[in-house]
PDB file of N, CA and C in Angstrom:
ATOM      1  N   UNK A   1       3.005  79.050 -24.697  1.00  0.00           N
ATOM      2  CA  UNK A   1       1.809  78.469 -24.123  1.00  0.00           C
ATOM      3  C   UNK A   1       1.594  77.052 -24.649  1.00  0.00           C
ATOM      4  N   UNK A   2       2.117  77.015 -25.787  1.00  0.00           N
ATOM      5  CA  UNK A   2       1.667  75.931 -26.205  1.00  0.00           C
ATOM      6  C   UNK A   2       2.763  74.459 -25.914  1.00  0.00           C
ATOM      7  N   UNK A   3       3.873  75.211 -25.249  1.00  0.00           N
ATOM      8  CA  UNK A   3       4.460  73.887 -25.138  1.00  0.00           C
ATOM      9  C   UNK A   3       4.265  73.559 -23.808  1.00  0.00           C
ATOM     10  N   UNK A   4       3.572  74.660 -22.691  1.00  0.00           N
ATOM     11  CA  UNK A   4       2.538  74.016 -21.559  1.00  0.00           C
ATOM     12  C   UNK A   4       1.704  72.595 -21.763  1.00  0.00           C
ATOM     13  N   UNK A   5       0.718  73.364 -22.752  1.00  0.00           N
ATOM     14  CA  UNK A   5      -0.393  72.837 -22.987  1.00  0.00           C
ATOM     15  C   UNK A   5       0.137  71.171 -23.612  1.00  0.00           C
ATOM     16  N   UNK A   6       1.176  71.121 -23.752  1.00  0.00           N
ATOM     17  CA  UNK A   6       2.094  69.917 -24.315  1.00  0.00           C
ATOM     18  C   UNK A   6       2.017  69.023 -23.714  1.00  0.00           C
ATOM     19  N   UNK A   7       2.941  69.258 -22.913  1.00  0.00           N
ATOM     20  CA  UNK A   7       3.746  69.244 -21.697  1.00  0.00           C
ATOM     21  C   UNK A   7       3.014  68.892 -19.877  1.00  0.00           C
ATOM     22  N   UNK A   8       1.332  69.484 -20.272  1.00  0.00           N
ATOM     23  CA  UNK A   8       1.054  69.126 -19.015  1.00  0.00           C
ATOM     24  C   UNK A   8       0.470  67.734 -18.509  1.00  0.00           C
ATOM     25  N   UNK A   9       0.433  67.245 -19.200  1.00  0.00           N
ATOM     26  CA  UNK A   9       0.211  65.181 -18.929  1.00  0.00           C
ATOM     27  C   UNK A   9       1.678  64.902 -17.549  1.00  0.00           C
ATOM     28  N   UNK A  10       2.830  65.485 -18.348  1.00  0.00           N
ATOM     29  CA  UNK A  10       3.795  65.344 -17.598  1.00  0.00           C
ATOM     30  C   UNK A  10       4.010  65.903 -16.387  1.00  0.00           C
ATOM     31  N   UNK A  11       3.818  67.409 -16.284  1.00  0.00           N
ATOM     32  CA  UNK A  11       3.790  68.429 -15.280  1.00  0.00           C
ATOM     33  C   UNK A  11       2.725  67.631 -14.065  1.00  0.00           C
ATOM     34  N   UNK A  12       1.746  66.993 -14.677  1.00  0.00           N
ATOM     35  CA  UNK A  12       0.796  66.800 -13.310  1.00  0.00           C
ATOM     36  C   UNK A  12       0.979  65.201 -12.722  1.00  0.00           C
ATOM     37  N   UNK A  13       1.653  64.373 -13.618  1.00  0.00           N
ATOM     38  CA  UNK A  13       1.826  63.250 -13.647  1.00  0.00           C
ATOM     39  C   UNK A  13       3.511  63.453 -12.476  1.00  0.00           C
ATOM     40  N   UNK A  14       4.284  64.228 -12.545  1.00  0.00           N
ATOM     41  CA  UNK A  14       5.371  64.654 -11.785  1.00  0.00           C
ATOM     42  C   UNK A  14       5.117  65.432 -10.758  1.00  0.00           C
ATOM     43  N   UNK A  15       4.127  66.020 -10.365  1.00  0.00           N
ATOM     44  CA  UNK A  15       3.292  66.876  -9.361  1.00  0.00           C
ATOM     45  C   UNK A  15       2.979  66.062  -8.500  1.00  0.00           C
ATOM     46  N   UNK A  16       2.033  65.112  -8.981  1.00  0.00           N
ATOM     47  CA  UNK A  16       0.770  64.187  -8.239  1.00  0.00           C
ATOM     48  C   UNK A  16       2.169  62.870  -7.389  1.00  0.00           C
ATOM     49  N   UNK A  17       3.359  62.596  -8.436  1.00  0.00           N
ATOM     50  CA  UNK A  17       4.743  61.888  -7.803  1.00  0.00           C
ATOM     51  C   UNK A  17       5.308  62.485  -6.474  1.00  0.00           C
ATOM     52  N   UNK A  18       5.314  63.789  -6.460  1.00  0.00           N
ATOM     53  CA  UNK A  18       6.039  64.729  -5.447  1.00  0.00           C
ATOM     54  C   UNK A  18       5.204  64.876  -4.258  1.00  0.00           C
ATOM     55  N   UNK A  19       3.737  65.292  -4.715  1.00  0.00           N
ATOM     56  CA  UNK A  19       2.737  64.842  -3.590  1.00  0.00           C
ATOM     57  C   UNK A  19       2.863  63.811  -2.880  1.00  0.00           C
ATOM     58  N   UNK A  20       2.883  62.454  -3.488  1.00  0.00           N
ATOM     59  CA  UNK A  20       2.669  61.355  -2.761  1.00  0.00           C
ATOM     60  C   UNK A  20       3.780  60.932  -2.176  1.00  0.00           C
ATOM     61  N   UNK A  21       5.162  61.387  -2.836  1.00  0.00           N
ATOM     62  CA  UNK A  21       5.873  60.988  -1.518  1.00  0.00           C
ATOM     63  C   UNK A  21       6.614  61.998  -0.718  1.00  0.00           C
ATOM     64  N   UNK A  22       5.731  62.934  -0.584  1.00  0.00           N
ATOM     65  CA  UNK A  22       5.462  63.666   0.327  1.00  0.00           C
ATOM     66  C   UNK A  22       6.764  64.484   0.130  1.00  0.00           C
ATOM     67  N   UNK A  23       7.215  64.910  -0.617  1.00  0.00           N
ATOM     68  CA  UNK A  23       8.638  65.847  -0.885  1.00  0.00           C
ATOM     69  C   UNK A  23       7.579  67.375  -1.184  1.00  0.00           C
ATOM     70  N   UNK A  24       6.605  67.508  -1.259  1.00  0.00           N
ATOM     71  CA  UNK A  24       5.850  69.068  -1.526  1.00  0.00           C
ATOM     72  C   UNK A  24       5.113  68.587  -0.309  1.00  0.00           C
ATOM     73  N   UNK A  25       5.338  69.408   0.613  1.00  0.00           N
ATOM     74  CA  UNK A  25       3.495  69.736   1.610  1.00  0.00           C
ATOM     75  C   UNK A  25       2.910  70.432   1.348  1.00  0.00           C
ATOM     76  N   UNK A  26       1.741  70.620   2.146  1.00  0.00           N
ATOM     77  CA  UNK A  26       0.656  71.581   2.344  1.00  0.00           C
ATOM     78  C   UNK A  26       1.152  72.526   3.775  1.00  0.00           C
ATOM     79  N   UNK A  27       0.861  73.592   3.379  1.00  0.00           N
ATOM     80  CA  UNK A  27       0.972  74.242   4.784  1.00  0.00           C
ATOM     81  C   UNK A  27       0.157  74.042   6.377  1.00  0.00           C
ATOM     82  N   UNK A  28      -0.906  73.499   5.956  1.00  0.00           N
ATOM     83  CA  UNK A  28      -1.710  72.777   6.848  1.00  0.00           C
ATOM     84  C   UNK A  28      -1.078  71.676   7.500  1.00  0.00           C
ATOM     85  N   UNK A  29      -0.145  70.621   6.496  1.00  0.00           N
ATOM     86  CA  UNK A  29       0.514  69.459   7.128  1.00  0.00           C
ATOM     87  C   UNK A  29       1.923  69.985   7.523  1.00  0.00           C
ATOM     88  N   UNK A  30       2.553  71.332   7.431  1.00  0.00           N
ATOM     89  CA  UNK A  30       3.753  72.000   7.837  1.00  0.00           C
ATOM     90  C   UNK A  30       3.057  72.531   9.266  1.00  0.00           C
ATOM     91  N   UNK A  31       2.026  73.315   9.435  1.00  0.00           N
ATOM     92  CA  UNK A  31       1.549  73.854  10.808  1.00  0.00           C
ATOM     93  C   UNK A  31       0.764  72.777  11.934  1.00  0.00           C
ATOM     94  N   UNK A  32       0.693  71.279  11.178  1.00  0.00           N
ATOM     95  CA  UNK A  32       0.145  70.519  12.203  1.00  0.00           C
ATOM     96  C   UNK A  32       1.879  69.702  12.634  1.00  0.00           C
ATOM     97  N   UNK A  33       2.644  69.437  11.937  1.00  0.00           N
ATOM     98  CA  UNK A  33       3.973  68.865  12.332  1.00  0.00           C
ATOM     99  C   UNK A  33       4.618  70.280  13.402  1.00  0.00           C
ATOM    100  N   UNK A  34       4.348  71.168  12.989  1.00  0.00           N
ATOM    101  CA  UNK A  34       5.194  72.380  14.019  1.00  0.00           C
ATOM    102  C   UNK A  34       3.951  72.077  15.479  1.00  0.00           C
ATOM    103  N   UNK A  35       3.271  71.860  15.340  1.00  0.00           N
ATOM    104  CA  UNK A  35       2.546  71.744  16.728  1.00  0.00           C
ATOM    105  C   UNK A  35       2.899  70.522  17.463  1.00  0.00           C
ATOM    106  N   UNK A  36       3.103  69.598  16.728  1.00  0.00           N
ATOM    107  CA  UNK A  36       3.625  68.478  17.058  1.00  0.00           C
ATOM    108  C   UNK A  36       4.656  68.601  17.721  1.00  0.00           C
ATOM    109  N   UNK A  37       5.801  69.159  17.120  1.00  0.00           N
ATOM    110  CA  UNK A  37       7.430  69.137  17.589  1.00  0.00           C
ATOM    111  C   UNK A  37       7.013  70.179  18.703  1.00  0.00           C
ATOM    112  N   UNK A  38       6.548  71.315  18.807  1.00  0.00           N
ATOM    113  CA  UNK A  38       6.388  72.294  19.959  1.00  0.00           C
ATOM    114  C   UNK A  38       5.617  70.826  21.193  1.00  0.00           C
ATOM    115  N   UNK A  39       4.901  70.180  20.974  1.00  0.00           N
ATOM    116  CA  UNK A  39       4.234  70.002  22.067  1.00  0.00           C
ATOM    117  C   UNK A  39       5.152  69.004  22.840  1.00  0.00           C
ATOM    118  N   UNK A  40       5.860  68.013  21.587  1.00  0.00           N
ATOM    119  CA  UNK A  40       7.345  67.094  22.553  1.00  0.00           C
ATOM    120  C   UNK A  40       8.642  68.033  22.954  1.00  0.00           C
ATOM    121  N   UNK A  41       8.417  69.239  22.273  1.00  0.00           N
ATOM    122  CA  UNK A  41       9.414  69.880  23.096  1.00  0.00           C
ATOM    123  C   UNK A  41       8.888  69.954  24.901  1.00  0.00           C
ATOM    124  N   UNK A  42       8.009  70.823  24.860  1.00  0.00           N
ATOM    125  CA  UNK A  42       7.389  71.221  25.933  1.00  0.00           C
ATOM    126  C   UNK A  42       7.261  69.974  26.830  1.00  0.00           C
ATOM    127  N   UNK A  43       6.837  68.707  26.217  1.00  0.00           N
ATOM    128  CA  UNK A  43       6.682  67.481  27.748  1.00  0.00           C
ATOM    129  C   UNK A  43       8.356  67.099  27.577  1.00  0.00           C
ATOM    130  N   UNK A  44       9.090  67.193  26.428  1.00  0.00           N
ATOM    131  CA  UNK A  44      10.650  67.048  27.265  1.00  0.00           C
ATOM    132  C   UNK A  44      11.631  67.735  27.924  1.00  0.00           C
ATOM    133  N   UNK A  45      11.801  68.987  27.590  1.00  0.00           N
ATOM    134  CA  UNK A  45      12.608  69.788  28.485  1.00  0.00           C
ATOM    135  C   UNK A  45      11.694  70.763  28.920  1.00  0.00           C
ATOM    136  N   UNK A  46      12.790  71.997  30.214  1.00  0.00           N
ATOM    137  CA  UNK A  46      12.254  73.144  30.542  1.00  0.00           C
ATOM    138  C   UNK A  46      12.518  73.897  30.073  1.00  0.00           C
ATOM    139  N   UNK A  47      11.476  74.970  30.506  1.00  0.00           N
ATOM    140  CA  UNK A  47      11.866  76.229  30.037  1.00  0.00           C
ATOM    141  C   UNK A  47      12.836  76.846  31.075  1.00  0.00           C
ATOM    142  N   UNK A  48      13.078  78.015  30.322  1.00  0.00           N
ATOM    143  CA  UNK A  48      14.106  78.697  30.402  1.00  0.00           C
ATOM    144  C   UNK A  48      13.820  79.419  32.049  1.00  0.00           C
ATOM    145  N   UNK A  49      12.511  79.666  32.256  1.00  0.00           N
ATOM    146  CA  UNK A  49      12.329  80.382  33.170  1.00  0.00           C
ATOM    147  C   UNK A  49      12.278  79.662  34.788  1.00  0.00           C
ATOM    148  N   UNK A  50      12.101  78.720  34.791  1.00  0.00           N
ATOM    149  CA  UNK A  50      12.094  77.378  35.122  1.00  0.00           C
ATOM    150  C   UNK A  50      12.973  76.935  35.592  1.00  0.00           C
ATOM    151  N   UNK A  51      14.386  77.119  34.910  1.00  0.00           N
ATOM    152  CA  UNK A  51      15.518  76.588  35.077  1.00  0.00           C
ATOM    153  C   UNK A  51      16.638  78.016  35.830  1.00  0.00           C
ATOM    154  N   UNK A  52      15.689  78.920  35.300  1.00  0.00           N
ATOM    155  CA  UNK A  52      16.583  80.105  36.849  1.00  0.00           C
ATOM    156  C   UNK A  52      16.338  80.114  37.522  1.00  0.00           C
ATOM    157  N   UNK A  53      14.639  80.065  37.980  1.00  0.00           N
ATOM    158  CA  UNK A  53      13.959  79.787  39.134  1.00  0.00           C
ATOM    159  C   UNK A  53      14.525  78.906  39.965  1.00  0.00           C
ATOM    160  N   UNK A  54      15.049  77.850  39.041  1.00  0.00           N
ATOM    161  CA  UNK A  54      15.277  76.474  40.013  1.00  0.00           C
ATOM    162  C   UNK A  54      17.026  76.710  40.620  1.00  0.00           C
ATOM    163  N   UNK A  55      17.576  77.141  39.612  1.00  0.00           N
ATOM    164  CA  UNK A  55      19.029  78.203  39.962  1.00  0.00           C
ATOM    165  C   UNK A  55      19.067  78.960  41.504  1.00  0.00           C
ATOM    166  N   UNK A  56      18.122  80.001  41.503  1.00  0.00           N
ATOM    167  CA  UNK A  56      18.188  80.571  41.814  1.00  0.00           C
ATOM    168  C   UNK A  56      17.805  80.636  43.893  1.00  0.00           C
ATOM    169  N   UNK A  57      17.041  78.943  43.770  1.00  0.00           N
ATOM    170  CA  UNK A  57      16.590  78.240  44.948  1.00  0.00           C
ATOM    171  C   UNK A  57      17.815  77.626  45.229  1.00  0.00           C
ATOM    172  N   UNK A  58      18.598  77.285  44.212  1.00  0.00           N
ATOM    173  CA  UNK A  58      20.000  76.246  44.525  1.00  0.00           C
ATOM    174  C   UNK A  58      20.671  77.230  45.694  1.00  0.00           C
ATOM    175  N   UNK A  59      20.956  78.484  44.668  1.00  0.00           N
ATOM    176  CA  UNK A  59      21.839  79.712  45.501  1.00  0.00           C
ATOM    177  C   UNK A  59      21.351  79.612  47.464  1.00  0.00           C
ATOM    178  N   UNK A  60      20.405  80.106  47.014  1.00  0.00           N
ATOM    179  CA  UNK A  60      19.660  80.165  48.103  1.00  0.00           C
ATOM    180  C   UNK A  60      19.789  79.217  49.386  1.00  0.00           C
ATOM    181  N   UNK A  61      19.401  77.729  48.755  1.00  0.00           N
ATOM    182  CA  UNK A  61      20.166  76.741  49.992  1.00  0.00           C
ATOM    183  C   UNK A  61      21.588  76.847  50.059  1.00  0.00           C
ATOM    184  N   UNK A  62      22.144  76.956  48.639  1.00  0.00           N
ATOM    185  CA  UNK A  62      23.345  77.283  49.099  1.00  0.00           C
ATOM    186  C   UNK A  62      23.712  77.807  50.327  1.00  0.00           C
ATOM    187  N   UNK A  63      23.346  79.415  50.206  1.00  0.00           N
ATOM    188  CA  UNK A  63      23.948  80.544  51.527  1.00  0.00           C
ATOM    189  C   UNK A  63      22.943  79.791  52.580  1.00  0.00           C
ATOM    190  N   UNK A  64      22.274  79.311  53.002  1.00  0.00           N
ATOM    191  CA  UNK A  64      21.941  78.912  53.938  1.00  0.00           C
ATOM    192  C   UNK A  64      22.051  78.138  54.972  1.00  0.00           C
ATOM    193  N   UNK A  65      22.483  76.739  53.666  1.00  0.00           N
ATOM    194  CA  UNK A  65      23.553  76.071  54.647  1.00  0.00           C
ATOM    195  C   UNK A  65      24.979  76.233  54.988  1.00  0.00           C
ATOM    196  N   UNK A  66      25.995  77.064  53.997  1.00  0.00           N
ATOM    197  CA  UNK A  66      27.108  77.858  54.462  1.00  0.00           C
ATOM    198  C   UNK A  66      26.541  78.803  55.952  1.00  0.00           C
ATOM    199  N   UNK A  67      25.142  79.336  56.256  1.00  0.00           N
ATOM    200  CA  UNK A  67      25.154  79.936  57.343  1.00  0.00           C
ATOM    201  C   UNK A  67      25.259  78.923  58.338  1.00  0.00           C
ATOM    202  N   UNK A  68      24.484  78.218  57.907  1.00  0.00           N
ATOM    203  CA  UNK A  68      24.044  76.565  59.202  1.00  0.00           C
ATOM    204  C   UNK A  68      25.764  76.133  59.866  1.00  0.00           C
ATOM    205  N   UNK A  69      26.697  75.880  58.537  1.00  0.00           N
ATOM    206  CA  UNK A  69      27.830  75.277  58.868  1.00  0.00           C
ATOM    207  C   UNK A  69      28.784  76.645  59.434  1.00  0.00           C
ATOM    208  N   UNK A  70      28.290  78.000  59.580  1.00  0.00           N
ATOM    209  CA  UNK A  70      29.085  78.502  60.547  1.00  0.00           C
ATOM    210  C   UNK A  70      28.857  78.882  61.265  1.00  0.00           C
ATOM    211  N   UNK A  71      27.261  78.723  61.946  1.00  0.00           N
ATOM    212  CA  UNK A  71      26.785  78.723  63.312  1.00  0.00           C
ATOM    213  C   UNK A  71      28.002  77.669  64.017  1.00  0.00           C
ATOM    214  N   UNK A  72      27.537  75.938  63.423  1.00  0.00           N
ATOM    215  CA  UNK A  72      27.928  75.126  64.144  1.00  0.00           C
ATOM    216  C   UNK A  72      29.723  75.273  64.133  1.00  0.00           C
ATOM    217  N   UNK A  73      30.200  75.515  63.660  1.00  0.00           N
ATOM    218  CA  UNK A  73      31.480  76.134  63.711  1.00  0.00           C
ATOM    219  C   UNK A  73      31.909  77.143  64.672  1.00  0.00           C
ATOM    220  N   UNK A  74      31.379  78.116  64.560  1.00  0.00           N
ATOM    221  CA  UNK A  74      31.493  79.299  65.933  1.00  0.00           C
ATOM    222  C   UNK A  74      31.136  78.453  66.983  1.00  0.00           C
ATOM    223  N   UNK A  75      30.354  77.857  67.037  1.00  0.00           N
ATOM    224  CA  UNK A  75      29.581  77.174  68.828  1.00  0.00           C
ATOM    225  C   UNK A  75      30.823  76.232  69.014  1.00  0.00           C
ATOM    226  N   UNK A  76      31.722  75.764  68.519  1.00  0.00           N
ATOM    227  CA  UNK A  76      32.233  74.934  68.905  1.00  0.00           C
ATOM    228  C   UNK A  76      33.774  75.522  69.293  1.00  0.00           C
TER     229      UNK A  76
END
């Protein structure tokens, strides 16, 4: 205990260092940076669900215009 009690000029003087340049956070400044990165995720890419949906419309014109191009094929 007593080489705490020594020792702590240093301990808080190396604490209060780590604080300020920001190498220890707070969990408060860890859960406001995760909201951060979630919210530029979200205005830069899509989601997942989004992107089958949009798949899944491709298909779709796909077979449709393969039907279109063998109407006009048979008629001719």
């Amino acid at each position: 205990m007593n080489i705490f009690i020594q020792y702590a000029p240093v301990l808080v003087i190396v604490m209060m260092f780590l604080i300020q340049q920001r190498v220890i956070v707070t969990p408060e400044q860890l859960e406001k940076k995760h909201r951060e990165i979630l919210s530029d995720a979200e205005e830069k890419f899509a989601t997942l669900s989004s992107v089958k949906d949009l798949k899944e419309q491709f298909s779709d014109m796909k077979e449709k215009i393969d039907k279109i191009y063998e109407c006009i094929i048979s008629v001719k």
